[in-house]
C-alpha atoms as a PDB file:
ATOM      1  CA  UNK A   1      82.596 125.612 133.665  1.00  0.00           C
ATOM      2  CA  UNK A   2      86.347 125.455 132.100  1.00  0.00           C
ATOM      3  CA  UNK A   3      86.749 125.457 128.434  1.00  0.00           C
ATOM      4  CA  UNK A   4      88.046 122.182 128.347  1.00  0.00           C
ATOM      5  CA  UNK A   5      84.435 121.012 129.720  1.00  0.00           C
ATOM      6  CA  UNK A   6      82.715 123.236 127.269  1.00  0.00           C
ATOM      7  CA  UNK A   7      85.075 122.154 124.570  1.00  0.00           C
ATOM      8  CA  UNK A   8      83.491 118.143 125.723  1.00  0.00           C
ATOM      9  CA  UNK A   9      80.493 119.348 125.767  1.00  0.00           C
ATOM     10  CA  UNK A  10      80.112 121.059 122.267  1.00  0.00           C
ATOM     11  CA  UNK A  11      81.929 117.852 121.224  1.00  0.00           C
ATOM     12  CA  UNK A  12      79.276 115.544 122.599  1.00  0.00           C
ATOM     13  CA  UNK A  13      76.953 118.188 121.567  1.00  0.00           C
ATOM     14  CA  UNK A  14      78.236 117.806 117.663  1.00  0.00           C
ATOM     15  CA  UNK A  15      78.687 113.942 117.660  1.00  0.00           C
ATOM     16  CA  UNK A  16      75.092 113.305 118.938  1.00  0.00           C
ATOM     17  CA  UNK A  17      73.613 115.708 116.329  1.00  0.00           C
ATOM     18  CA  UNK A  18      75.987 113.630 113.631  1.00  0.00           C
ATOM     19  CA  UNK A  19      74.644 110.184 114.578  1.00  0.00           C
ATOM     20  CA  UNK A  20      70.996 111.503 114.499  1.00  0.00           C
ATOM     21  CA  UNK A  21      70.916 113.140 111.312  1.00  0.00           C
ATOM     22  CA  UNK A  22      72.634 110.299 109.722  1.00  0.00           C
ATOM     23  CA  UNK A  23      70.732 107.920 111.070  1.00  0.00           C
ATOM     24  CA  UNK A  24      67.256 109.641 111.341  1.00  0.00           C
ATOM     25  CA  UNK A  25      67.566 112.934 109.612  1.00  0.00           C
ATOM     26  CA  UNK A  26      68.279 116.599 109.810  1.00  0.00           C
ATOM     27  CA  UNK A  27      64.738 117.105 111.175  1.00  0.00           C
ATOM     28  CA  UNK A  28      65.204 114.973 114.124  1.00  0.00           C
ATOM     29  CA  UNK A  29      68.003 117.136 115.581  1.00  0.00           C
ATOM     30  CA  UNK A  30      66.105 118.340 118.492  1.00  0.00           C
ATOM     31  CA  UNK A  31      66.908 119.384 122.229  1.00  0.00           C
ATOM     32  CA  UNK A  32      65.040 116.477 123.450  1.00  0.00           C
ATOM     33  CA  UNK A  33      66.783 114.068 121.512  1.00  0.00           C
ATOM     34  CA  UNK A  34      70.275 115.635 122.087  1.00  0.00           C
ATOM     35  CA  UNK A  35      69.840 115.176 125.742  1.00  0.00           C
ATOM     36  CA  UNK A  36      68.186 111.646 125.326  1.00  0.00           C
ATOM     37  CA  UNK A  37      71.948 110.817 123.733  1.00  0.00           C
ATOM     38  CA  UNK A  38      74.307 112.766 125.314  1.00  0.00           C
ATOM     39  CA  UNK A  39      72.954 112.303 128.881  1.00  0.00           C
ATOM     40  CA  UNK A  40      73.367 116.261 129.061  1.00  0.00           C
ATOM     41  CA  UNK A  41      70.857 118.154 130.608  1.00  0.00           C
ATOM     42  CA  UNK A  42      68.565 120.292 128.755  1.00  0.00           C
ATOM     43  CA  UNK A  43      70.063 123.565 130.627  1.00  0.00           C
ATOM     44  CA  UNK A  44      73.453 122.088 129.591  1.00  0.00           C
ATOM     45  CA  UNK A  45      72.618 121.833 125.831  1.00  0.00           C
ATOM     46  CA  UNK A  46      70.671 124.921 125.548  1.00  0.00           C
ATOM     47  CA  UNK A  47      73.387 127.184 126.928  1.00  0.00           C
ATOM     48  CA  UNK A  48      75.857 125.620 124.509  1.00  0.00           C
ATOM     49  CA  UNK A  49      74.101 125.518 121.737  1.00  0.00           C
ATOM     50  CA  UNK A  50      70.994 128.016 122.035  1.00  0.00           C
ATOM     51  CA  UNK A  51      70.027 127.637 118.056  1.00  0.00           C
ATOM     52  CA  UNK A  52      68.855 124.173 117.139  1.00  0.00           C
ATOM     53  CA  UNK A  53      68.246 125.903 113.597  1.00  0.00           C
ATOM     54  CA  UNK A  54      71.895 127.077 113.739  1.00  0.00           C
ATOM     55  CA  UNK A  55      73.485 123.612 115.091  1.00  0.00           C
ATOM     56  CA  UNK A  56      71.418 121.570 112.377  1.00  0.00           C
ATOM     57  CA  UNK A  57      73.291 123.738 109.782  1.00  0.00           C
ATOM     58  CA  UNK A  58      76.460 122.878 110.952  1.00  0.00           C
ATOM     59  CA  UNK A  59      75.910 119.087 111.517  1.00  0.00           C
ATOM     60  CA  UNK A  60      74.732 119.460 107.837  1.00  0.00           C
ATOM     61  CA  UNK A  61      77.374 121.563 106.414  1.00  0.00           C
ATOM     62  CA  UNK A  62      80.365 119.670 108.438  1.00  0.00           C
ATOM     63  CA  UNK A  63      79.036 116.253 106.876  1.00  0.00           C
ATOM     64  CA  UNK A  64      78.689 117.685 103.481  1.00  0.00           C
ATOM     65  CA  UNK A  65      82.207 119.646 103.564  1.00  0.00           C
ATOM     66  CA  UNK A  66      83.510 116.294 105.097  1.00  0.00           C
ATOM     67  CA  UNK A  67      82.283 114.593 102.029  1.00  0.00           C
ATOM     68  CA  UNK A  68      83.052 117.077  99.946  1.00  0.00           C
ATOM     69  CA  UNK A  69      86.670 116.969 100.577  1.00  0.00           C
ATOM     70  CA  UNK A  70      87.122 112.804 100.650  1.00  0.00           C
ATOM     71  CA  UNK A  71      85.818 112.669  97.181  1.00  0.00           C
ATOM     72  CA  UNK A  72      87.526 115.809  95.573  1.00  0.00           C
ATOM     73  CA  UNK A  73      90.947 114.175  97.123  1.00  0.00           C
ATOM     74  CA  UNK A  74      90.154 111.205  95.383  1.00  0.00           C
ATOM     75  CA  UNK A  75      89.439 113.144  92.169  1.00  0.00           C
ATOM     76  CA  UNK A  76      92.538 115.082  92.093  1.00  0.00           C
ATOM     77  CA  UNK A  77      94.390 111.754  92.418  1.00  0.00           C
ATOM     78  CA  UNK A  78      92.967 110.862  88.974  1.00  0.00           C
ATOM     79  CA  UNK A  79      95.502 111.169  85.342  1.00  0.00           C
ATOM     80  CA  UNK A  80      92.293 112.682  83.303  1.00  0.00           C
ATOM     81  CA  UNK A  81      89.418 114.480  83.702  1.00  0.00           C
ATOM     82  CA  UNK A  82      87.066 112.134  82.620  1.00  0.00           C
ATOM     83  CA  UNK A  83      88.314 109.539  84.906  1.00  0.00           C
ATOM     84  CA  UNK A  84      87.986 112.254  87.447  1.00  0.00           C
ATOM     85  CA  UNK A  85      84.132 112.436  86.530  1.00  0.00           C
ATOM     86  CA  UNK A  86      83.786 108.876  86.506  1.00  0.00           C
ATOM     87  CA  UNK A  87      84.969 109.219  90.396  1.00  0.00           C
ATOM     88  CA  UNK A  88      82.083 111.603  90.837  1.00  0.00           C
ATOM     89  CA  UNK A  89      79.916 109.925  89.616  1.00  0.00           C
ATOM     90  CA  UNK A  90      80.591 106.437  91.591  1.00  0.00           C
ATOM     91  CA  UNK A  91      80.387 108.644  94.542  1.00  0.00           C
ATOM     92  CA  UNK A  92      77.106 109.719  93.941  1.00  0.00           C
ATOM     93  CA  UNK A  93      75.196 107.151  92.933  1.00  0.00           C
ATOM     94  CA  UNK A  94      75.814 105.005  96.197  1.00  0.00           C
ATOM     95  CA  UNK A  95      72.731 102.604  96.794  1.00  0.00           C
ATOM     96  CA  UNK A  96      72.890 102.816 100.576  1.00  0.00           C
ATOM     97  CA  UNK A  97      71.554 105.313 103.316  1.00  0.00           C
ATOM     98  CA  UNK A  98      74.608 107.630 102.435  1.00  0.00           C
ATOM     99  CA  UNK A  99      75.053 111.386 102.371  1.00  0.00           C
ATOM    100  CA  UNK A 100      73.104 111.043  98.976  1.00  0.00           C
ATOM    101  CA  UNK A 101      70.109 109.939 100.629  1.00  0.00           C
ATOM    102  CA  UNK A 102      69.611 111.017 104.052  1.00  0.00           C
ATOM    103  CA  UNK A 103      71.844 114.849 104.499  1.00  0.00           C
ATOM    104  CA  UNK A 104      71.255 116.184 101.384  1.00  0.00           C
ATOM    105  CA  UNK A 105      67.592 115.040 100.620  1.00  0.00           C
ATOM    106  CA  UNK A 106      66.911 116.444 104.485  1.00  0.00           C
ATOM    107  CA  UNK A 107      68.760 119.207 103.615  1.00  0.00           C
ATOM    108  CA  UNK A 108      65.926 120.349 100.789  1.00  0.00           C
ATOM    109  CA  UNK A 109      63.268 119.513 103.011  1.00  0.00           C
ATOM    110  CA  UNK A 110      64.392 121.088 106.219  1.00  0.00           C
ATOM    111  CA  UNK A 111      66.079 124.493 104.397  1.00  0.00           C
ATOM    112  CA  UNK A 112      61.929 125.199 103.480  1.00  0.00           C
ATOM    113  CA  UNK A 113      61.541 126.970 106.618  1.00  0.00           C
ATOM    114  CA  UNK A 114      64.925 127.252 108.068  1.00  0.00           C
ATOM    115  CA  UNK A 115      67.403 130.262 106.436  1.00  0.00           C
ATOM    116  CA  UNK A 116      69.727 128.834 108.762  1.00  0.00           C
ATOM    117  CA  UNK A 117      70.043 125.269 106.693  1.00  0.00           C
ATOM    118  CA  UNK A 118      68.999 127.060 103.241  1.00  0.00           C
ATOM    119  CA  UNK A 119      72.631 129.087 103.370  1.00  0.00           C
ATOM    120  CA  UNK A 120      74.717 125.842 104.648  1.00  0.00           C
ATOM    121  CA  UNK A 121      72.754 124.225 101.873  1.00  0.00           C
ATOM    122  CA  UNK A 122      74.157 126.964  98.952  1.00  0.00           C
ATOM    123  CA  UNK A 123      77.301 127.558 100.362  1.00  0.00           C
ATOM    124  CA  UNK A 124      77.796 123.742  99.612  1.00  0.00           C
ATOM    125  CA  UNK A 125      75.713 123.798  96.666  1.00  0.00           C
ATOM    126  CA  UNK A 126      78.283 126.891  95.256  1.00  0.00           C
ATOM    127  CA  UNK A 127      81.130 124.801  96.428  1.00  0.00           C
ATOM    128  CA  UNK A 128      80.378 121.186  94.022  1.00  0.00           C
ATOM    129  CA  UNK A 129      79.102 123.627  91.275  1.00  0.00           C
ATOM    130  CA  UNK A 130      82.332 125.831  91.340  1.00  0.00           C
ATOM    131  CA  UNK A 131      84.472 122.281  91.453  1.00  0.00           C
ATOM    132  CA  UNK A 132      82.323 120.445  88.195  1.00  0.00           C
ATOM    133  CA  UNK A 133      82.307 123.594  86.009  1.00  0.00           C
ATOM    134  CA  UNK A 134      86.488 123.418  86.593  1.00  0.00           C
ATOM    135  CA  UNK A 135      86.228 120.112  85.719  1.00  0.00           C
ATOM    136  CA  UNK A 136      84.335 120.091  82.333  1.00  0.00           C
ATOM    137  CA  UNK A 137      86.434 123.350  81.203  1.00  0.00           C
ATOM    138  CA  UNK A 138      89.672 121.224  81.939  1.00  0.00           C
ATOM    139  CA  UNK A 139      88.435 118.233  80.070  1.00  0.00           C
ATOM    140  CA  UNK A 140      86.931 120.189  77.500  1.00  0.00           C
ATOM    141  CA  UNK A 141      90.041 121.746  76.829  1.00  0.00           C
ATOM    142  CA  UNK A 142      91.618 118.089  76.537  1.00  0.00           C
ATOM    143  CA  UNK A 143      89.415 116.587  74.532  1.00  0.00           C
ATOM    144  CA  UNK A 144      87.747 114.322  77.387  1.00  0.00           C
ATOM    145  CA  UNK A 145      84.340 116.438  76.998  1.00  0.00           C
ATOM    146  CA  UNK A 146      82.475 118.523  74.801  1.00  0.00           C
ATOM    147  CA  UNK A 147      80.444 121.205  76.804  1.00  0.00           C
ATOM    148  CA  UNK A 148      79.680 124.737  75.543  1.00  0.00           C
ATOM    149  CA  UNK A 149      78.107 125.794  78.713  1.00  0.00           C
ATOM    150  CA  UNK A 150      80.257 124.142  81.512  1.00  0.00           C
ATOM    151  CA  UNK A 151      78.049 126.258  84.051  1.00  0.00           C
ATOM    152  CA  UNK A 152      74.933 124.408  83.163  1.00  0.00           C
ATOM    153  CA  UNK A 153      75.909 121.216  82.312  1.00  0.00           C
ATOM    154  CA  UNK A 154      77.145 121.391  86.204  1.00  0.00           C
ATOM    155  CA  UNK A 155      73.724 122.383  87.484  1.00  0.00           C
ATOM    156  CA  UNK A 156      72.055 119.475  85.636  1.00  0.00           C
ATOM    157  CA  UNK A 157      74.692 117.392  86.702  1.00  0.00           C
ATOM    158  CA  UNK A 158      73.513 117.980  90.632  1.00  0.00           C
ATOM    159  CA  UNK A 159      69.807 118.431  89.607  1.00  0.00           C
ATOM    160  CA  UNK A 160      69.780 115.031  87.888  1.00  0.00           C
ATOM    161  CA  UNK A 161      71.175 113.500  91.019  1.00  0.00           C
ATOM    162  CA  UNK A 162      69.011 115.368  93.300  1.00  0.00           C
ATOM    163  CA  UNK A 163      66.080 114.295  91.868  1.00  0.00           C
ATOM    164  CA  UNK A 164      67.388 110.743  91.199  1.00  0.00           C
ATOM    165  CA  UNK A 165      67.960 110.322  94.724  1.00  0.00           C
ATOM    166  CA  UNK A 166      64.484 111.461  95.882  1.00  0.00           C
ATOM    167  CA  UNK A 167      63.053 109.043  92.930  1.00  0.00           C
ATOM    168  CA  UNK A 168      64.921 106.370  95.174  1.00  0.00           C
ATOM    169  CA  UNK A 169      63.838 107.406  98.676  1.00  0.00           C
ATOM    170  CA  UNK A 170      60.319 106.498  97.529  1.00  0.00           C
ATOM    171  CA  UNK A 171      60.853 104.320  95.234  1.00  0.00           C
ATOM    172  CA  UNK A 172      59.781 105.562  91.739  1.00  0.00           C
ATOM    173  CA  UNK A 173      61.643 103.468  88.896  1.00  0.00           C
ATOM    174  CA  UNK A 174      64.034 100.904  89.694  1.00  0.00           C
ATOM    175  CA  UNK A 175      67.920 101.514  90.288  1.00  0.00           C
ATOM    176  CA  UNK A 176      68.600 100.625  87.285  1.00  0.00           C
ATOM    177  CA  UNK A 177      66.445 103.010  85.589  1.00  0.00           C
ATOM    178  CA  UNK A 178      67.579 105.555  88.046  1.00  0.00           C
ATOM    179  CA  UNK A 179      71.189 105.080  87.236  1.00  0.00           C
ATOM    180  CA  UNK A 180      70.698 105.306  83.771  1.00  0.00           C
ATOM    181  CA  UNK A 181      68.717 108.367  83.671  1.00  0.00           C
ATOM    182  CA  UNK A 182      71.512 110.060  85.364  1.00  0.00           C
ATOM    183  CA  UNK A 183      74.378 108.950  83.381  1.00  0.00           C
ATOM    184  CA  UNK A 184      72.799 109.136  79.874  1.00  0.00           C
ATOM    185  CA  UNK A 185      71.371 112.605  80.409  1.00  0.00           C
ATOM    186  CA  UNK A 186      74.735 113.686  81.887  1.00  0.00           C
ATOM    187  CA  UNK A 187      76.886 111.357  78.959  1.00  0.00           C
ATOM    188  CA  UNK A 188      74.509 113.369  76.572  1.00  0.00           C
ATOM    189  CA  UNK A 189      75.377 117.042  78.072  1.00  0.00           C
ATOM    190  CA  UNK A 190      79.190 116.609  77.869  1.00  0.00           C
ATOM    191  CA  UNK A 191      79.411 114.694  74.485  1.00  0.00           C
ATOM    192  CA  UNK A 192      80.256 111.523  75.578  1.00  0.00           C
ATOM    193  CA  UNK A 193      79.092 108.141  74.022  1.00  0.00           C
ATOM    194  CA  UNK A 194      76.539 105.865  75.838  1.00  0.00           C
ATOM    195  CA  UNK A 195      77.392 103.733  78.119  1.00  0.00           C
ATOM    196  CA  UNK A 196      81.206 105.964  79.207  1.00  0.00           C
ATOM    197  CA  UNK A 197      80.081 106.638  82.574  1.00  0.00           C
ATOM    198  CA  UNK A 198      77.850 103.657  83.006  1.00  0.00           C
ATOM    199  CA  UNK A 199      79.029 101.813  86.418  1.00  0.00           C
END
């Protein structure tokens, strides 16, 4: 087989595995299911790709980096850090099947028993974390925030959303009482008045 056939076929491979876990989760990445969209055979798949473990990492990690990246870019194009935040935040508390509420929620689940997705999951994890606590020193130092402890504001930052977005998955309090649990608690651990980051 030439590399440019193996290069199609890892493509295919990667595409299919994208379209399943966004539309039916990380969990549902399997060689069966591959082949059922591809059309490969499973021979095919296997000797591409002989980890499912490893290649639902990656589909995980390549949508999360992907998303990573389109709302940092948007970020940096921001005058202040606080309207910077308020970015973030929009970002995350999107009401439909998103990143929010499919990858990342999947992501916790599946990472249980797989070391493979429980990495991908703190490499990306380290990555947002590393990015917020930059963010709250920089608008601390201008007078956007107030945070003693950038490092943990950050961490209940992504907790708050984390378990927000669970709440909503099975549907414990409404959005609005979802949304406002998140942005008071965080509006509370930055020193900002109510309502700042309310969208």
């Amino acid at each position: 087989m030439t590399s440019s056939v193996l290069t199609e076929t890892r493509k295919a491979i990667d595409d299919a595995a994208r379209d399943i876990a966004l539309s039916t989760g990380l969990s549902t990445i399997t060689l069966r299911r591959l082949c059922a969209v591809t059309g490969l055979t499973p021979g095919v798949v296997a000797a591409e790709e002989p980890s499912m473990h490893a290649l639902v990492a990656r589909t995980f990690s390549d949508v999360a980096r992907a998303d990573f990246v389109g709302i940092t870019t948007a970020m940096a194009a921001e005058a202040t850090p606080l309207s910077a935040l308020r970015v973030l935040v929009s970002a995350v508390l999107v009401t439909d099947d998103s990143l929010d509420k499919t990858i990342w929620a999947d992501a916790w689940s599946v990472g249980r028993h797989s070391e493979f997705v429980a990495t991908a999951l703190r490499e990306r994890l380290h990555e947002w974390q590393d990015t917020l606590v930059a963010l709250l020193i920089a608008g601390t130092a201008s007078g956007d925030f107030s945070v003693t402890n950038p490092g943990l504001a950050a961490r209940q930052f992504f907790a708050l959303i984390d378990s927000t977005t669970v709440y909503g998955l099975v549907g414990y309090l409404d959005e609005h009482e979802r949304v406002e649990l998140f942005t008071r608690s965080l509006e509370v651990s930055i020193g900002l008045a109510a309502g700042t980051l309310a969208p």
